[in-house]
PDB file of N, CA and C in Angstrom:
ATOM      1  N   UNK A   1       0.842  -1.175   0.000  1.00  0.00           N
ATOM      2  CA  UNK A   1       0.000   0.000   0.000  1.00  0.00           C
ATOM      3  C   UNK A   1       0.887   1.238   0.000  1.00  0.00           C
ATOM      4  N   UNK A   2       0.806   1.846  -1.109  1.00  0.00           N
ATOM      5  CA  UNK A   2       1.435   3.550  -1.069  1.00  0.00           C
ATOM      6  C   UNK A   2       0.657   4.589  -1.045  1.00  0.00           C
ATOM      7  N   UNK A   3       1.397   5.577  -0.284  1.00  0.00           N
ATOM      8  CA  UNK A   3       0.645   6.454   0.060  1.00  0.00           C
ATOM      9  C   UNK A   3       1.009   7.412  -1.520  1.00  0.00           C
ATOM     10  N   UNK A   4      -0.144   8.803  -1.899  1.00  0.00           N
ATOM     11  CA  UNK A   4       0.528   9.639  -2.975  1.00  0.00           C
ATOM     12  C   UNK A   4       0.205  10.560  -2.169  1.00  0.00           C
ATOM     13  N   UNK A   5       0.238  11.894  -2.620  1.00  0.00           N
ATOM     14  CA  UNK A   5      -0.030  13.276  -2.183  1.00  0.00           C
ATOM     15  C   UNK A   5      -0.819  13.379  -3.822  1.00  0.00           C
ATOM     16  N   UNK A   6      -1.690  14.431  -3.378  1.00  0.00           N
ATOM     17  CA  UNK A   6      -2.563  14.878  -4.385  1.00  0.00           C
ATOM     18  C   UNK A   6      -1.448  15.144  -5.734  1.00  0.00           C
ATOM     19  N   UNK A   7      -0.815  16.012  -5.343  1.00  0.00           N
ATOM     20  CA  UNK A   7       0.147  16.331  -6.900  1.00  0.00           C
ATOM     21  C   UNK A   7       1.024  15.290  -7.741  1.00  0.00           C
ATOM     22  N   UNK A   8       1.304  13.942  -6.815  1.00  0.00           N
ATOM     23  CA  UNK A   8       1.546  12.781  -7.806  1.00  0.00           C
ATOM     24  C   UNK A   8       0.326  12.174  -7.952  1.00  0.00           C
ATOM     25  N   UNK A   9      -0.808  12.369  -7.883  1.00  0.00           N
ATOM     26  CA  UNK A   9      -2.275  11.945  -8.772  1.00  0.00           C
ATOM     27  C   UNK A   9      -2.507  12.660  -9.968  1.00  0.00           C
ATOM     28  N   UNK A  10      -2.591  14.252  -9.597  1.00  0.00           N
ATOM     29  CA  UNK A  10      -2.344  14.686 -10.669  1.00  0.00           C
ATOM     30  C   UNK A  10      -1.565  14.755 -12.127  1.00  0.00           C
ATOM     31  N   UNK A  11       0.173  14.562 -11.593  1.00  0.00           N
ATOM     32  CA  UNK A  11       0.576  14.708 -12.472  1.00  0.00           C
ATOM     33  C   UNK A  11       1.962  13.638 -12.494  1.00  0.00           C
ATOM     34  N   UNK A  12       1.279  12.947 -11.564  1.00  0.00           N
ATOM     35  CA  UNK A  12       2.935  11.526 -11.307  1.00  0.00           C
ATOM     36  C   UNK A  12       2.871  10.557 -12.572  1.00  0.00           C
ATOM     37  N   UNK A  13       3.769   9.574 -12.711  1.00  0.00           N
ATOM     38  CA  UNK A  13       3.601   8.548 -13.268  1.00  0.00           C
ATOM     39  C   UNK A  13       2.465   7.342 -13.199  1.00  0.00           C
ATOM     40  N   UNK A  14       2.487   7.425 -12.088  1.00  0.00           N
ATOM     41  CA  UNK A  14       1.910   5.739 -11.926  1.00  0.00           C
ATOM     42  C   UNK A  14       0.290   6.406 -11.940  1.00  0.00           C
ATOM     43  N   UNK A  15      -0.129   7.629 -11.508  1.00  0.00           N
ATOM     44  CA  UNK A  15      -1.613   8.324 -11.383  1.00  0.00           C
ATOM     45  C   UNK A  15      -1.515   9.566 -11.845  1.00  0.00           C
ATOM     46  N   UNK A  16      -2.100   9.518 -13.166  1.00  0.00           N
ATOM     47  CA  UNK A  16      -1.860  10.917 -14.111  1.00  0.00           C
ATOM     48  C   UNK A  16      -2.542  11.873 -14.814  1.00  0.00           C
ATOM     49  N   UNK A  17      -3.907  11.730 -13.632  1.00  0.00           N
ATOM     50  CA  UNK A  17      -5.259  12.471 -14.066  1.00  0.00           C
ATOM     51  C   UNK A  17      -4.861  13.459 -15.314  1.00  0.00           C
ATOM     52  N   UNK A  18      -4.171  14.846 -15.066  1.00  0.00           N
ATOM     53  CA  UNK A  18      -3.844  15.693 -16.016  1.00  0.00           C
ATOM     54  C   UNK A  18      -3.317  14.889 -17.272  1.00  0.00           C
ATOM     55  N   UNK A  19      -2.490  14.172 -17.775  1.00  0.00           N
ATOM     56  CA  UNK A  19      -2.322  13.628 -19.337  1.00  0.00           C
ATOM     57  C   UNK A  19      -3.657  13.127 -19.399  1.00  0.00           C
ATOM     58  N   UNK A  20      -4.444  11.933 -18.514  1.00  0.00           N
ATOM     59  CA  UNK A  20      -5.580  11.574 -19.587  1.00  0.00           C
ATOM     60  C   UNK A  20      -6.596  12.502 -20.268  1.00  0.00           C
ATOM     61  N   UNK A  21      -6.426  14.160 -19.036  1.00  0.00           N
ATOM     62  CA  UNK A  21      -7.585  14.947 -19.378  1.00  0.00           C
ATOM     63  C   UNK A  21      -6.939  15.478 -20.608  1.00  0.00           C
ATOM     64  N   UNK A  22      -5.837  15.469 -20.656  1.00  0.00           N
ATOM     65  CA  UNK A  22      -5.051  16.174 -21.892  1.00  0.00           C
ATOM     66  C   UNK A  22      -5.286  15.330 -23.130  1.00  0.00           C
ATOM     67  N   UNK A  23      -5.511  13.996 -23.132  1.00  0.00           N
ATOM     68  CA  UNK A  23      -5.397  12.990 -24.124  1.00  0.00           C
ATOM     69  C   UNK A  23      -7.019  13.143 -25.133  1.00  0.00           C
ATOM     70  N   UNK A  24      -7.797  13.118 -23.669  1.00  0.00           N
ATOM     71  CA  UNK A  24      -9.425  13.295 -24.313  1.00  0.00           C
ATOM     72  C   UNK A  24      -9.553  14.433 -24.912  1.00  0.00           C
ATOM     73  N   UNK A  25      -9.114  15.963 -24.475  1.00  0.00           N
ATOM     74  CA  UNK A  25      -9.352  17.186 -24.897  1.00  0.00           C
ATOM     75  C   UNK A  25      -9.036  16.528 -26.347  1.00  0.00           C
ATOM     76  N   UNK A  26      -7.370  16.238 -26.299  1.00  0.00           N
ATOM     77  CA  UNK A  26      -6.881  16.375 -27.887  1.00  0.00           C
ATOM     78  C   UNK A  26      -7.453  15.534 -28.856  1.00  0.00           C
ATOM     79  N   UNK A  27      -8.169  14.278 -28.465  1.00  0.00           N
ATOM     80  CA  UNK A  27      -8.760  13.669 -29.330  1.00  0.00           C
ATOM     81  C   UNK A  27      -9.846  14.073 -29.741  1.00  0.00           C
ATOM     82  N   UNK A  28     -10.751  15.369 -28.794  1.00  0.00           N
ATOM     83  CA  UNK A  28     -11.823  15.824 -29.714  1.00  0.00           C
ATOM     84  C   UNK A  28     -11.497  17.122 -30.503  1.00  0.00           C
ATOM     85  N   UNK A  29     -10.253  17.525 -30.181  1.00  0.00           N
ATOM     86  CA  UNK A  29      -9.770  18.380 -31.293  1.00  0.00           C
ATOM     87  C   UNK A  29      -9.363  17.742 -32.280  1.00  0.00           C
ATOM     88  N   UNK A  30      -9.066  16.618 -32.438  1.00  0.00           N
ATOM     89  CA  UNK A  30      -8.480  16.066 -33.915  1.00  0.00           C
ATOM     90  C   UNK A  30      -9.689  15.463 -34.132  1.00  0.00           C
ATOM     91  N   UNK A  31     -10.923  15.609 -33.702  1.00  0.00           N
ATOM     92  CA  UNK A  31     -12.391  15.171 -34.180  1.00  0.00           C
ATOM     93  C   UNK A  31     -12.520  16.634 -35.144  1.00  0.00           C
ATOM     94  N   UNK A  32     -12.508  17.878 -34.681  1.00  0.00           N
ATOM     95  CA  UNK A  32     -13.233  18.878 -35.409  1.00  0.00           C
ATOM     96  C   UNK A  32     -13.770  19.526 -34.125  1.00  0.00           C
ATOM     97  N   UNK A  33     -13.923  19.144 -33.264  1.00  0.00           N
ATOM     98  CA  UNK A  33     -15.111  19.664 -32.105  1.00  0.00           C
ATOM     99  C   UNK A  33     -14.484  21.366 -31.665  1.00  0.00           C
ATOM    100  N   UNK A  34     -15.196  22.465 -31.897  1.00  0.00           N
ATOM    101  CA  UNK A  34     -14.879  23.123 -31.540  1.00  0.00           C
ATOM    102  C   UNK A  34     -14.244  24.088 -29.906  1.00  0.00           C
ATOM    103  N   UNK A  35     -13.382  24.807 -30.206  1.00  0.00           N
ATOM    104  CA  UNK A  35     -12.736  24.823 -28.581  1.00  0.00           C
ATOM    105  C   UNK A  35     -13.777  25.139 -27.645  1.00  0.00           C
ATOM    106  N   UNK A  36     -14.789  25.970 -27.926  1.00  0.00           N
ATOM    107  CA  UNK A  36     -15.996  25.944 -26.578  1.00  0.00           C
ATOM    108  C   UNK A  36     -15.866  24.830 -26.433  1.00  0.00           C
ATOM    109  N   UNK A  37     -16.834  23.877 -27.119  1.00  0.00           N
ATOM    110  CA  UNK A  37     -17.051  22.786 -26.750  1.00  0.00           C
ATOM    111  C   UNK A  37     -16.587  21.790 -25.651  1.00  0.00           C
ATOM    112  N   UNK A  38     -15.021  21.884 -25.999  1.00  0.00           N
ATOM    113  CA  UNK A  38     -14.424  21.082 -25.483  1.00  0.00           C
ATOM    114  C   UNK A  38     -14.301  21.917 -24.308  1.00  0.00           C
ATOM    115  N   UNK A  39     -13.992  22.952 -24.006  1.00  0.00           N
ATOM    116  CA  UNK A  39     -13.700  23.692 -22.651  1.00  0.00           C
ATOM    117  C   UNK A  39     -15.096  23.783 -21.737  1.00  0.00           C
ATOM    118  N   UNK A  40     -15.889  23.184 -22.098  1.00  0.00           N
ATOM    119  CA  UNK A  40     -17.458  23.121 -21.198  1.00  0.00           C
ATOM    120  C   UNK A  40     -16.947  21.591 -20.912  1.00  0.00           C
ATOM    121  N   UNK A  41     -16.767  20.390 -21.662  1.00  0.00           N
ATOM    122  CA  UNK A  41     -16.605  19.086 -21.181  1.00  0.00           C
ATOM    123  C   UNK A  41     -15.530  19.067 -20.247  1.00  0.00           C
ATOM    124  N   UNK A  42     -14.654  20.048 -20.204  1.00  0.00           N
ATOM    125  CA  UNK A  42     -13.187  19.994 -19.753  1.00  0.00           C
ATOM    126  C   UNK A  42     -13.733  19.106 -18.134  1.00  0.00           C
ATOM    127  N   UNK A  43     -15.026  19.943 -17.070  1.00  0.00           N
ATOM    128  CA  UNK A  43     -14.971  19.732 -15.910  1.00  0.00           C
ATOM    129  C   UNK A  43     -15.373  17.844 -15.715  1.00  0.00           C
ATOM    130  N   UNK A  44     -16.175  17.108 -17.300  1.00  0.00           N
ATOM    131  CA  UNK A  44     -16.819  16.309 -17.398  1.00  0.00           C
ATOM    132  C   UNK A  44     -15.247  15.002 -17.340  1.00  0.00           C
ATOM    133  N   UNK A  45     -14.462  15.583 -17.931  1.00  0.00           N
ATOM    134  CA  UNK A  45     -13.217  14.618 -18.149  1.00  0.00           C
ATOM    135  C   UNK A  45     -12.918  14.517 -16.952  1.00  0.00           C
ATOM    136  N   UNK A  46     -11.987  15.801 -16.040  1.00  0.00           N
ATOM    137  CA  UNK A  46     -11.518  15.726 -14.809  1.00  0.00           C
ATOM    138  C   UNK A  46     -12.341  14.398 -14.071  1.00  0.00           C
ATOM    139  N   UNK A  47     -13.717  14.936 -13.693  1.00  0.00           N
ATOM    140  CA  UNK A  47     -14.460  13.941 -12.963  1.00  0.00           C
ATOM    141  C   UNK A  47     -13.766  12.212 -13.047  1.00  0.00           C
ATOM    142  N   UNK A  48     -14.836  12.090 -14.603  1.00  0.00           N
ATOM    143  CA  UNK A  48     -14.649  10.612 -15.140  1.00  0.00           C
ATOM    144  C   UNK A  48     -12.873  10.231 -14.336  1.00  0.00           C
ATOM    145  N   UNK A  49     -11.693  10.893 -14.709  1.00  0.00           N
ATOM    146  CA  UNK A  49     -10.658  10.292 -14.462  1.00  0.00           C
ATOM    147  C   UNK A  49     -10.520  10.108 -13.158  1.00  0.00           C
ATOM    148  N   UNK A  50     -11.052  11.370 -12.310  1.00  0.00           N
ATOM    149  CA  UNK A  50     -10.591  11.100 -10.771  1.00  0.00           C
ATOM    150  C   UNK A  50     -11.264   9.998 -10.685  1.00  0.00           C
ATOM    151  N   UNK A  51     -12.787   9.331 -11.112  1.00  0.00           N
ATOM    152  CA  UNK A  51     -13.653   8.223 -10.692  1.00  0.00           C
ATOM    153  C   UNK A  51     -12.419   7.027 -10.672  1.00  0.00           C
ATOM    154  N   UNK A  52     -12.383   7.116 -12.326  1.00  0.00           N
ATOM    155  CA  UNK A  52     -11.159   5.920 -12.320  1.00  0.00           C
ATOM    156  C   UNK A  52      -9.826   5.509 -11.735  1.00  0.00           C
ATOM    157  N   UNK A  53      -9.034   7.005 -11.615  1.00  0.00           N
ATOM    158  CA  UNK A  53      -8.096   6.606 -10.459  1.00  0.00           C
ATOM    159  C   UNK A  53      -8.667   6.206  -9.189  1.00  0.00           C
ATOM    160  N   UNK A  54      -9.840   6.729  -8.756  1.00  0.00           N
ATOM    161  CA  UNK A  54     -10.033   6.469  -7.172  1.00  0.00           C
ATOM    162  C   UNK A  54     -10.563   4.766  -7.317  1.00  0.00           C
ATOM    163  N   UNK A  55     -11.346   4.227  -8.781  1.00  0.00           N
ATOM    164  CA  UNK A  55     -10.950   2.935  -8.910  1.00  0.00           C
ATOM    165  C   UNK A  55      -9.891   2.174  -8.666  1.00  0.00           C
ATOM    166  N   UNK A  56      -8.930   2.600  -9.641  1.00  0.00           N
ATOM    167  CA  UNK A  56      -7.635   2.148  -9.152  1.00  0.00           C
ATOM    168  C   UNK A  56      -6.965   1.907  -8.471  1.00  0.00           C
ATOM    169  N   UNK A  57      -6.725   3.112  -7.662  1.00  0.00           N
ATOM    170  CA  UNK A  57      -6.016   2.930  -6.341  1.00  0.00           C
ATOM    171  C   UNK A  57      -7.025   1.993  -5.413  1.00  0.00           C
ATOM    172  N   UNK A  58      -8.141   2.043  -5.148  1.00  0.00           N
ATOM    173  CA  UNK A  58      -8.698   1.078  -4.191  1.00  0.00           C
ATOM    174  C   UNK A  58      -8.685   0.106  -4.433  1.00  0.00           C
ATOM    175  N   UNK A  59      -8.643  -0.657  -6.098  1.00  0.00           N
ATOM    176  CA  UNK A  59      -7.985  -2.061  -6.526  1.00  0.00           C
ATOM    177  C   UNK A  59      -6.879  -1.882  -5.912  1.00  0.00           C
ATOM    178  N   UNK A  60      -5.517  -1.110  -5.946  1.00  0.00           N
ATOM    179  CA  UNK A  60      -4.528  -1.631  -5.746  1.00  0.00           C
ATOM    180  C   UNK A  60      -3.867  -1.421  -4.096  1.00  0.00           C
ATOM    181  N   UNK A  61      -4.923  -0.889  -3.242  1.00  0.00           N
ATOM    182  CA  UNK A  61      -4.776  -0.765  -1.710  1.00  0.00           C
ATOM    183  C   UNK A  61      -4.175   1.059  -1.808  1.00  0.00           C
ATOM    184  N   UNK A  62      -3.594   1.766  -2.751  1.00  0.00           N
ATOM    185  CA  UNK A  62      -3.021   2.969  -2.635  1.00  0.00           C
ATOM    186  C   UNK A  62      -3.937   4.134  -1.500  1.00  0.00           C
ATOM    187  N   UNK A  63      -3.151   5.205  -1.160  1.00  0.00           N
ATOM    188  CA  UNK A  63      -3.989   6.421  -0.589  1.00  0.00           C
ATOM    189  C   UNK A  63      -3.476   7.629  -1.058  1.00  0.00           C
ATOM    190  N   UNK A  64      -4.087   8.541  -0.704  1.00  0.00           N
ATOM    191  CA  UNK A  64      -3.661   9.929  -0.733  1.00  0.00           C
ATOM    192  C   UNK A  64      -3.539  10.369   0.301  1.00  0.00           C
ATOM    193  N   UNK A  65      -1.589  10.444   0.853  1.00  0.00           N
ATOM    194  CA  UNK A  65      -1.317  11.201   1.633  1.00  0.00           C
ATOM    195  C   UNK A  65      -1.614  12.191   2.314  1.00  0.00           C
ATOM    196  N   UNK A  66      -1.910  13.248   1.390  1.00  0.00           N
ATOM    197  CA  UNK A  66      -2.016  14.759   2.756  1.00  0.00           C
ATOM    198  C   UNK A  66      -3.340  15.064   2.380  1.00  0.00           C
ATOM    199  N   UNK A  67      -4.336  13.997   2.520  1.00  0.00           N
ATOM    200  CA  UNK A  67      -5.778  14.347   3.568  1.00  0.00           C
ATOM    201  C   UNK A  67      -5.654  14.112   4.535  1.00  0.00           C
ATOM    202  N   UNK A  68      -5.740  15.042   6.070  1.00  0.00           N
ATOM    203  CA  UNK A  68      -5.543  14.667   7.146  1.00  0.00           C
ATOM    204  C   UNK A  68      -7.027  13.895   7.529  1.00  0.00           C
ATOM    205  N   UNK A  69      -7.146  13.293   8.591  1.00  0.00           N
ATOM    206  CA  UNK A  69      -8.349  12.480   9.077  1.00  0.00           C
ATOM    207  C   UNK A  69      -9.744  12.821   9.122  1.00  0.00           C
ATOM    208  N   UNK A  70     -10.612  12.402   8.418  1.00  0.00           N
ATOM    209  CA  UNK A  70     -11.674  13.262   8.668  1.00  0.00           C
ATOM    210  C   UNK A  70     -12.105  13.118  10.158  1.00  0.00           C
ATOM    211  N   UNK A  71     -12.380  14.348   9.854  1.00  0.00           N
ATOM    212  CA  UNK A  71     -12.753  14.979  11.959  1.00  0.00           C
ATOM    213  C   UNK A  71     -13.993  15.465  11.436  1.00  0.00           C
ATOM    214  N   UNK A  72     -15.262  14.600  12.421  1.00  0.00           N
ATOM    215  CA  UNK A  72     -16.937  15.560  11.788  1.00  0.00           C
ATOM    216  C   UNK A  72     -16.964  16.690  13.134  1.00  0.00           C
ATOM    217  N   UNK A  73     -17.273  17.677  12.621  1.00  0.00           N
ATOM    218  CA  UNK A  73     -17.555  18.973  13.795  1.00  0.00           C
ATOM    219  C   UNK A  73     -18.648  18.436  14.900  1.00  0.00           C
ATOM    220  N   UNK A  74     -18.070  19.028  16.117  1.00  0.00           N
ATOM    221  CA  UNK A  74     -18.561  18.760  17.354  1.00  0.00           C
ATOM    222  C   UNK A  74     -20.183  19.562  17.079  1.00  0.00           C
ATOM    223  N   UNK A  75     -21.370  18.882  17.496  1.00  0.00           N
ATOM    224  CA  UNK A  75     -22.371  19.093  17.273  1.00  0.00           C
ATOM    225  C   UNK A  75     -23.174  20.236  18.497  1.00  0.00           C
ATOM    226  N   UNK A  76     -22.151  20.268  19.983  1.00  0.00           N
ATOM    227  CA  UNK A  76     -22.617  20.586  20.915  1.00  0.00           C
ATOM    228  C   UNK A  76     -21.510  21.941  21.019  1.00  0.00           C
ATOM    229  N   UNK A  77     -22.727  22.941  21.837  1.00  0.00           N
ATOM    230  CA  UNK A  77     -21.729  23.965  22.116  1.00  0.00           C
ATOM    231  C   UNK A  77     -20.593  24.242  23.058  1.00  0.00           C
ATOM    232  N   UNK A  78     -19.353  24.902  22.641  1.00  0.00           N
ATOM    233  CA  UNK A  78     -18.364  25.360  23.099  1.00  0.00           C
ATOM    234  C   UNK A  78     -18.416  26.252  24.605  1.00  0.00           C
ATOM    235  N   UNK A  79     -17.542  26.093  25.248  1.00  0.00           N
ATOM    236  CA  UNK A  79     -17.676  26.657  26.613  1.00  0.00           C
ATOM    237  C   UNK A  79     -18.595  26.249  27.545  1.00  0.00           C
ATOM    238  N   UNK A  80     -19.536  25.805  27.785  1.00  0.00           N
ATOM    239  CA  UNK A  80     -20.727  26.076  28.401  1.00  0.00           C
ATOM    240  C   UNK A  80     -20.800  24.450  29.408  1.00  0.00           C
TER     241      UNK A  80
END
């Protein structure tokens, strides 16, 4: 089990969200699809890939380092 930090998901080897979003953009530019177009899907790619890395890594036991623990906020009031 390895740990990453967000910026080797983004842009590491082994988890490389940014090239695949780069790969899809360019393949609908060598479709014809005009640049709006593609810059409205842009947020639709990101998604899809994080889905699949966060597939991935949970096939392969991986984490992301620097999320610290989730802590849910104390429901009751302070001081009193």
């Amino acid at each position: 089990m390895a740990k990453y930090t967000f910026e080797n998901i983004m842009y590491g080897e082994k988890y490389n969200i940014e090239s695949d979003v780069f790969m899809a953009a360019y393949e609908l530019v060598k479709q014809g699809v005009k640049p709006t177009n593609i810059r409205e899907q842009l947020r639709e790619f990101y998604v899809r890939e994080a889905i699949k890395t966060t597939i991935k890594m949970i096939k392969e036991g991986d984490s992301i380092s620097d999320i610290s623990e989730l802590q849910l906020p104390s429901l009751r009031k302070e001081g009193k």
